[in-house]
Protein backbone atom coordinates (compact mmCIF):
# COMPACT_ATOMS: atom_id res chain seq x y z
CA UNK A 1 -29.87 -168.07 95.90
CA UNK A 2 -33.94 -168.55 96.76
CA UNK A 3 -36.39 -166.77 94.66
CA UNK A 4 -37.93 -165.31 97.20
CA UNK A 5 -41.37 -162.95 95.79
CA UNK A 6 -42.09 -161.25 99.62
CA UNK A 7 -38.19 -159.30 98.85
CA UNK A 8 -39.36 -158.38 95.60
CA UNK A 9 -40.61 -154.46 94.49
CA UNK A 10 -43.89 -153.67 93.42
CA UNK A 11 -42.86 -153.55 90.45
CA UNK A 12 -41.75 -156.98 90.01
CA UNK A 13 -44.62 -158.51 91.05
CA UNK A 14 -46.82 -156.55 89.01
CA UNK A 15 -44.65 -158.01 85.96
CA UNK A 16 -45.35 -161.49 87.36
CA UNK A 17 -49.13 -161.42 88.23
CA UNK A 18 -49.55 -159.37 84.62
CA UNK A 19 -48.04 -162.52 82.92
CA UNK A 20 -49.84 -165.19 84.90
CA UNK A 21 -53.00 -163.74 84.22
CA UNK A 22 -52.42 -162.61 80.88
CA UNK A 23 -50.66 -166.28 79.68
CA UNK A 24 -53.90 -167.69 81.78
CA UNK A 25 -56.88 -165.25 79.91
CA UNK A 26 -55.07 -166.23 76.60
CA UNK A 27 -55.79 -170.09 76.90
CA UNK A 28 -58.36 -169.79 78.83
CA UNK A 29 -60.93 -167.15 77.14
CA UNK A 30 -62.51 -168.19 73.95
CA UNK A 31 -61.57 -165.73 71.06
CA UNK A 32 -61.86 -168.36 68.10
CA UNK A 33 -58.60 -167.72 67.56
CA UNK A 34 -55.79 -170.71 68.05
CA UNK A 35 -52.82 -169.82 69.99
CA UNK A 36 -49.96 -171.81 70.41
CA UNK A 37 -46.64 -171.94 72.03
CA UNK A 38 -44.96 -168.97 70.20
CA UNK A 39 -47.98 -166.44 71.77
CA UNK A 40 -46.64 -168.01 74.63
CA UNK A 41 -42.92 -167.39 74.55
CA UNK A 42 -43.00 -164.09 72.84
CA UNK A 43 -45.34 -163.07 75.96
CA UNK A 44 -42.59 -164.34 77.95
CA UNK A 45 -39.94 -162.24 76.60
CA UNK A 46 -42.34 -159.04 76.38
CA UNK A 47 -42.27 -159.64 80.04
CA UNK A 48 -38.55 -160.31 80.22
CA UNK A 49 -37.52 -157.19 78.95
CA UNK A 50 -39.90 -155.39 81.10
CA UNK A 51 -38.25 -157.08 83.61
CA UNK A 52 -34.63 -155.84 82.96
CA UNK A 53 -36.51 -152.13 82.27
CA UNK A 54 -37.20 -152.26 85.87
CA UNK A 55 -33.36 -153.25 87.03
CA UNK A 56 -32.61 -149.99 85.20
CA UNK A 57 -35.09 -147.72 87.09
């Protein structure tokens, strides 16, 4: 099976572009603040679950 993002709803790929830029402004915008990994990953799964909201609409 291809992941294929031209099949996918809006939706979806508002999920994906909102956690591209948002994982991107994190690192990239200087806040003084640190981040690490975990900021990272619990993004990820913020995004994950909005994901699997969106199989249920």
């Amino acid at each position: 099976m291809k992941f294929d993002l031209l099949r996918l709803n809006r939706w979806r790929k508002l999920i994906i572009v909102a956690f591209v830029a948002s994982l991107g402004l994190m690192y990239l915008v200087p806040t003084g603040y640190h981040f690490h990994v975990g900021h990272a990953v619990r993004l990820f799964v913020g995004a994950f679950v909005f994901w699997v909201v969106v199989d249920r609409l």
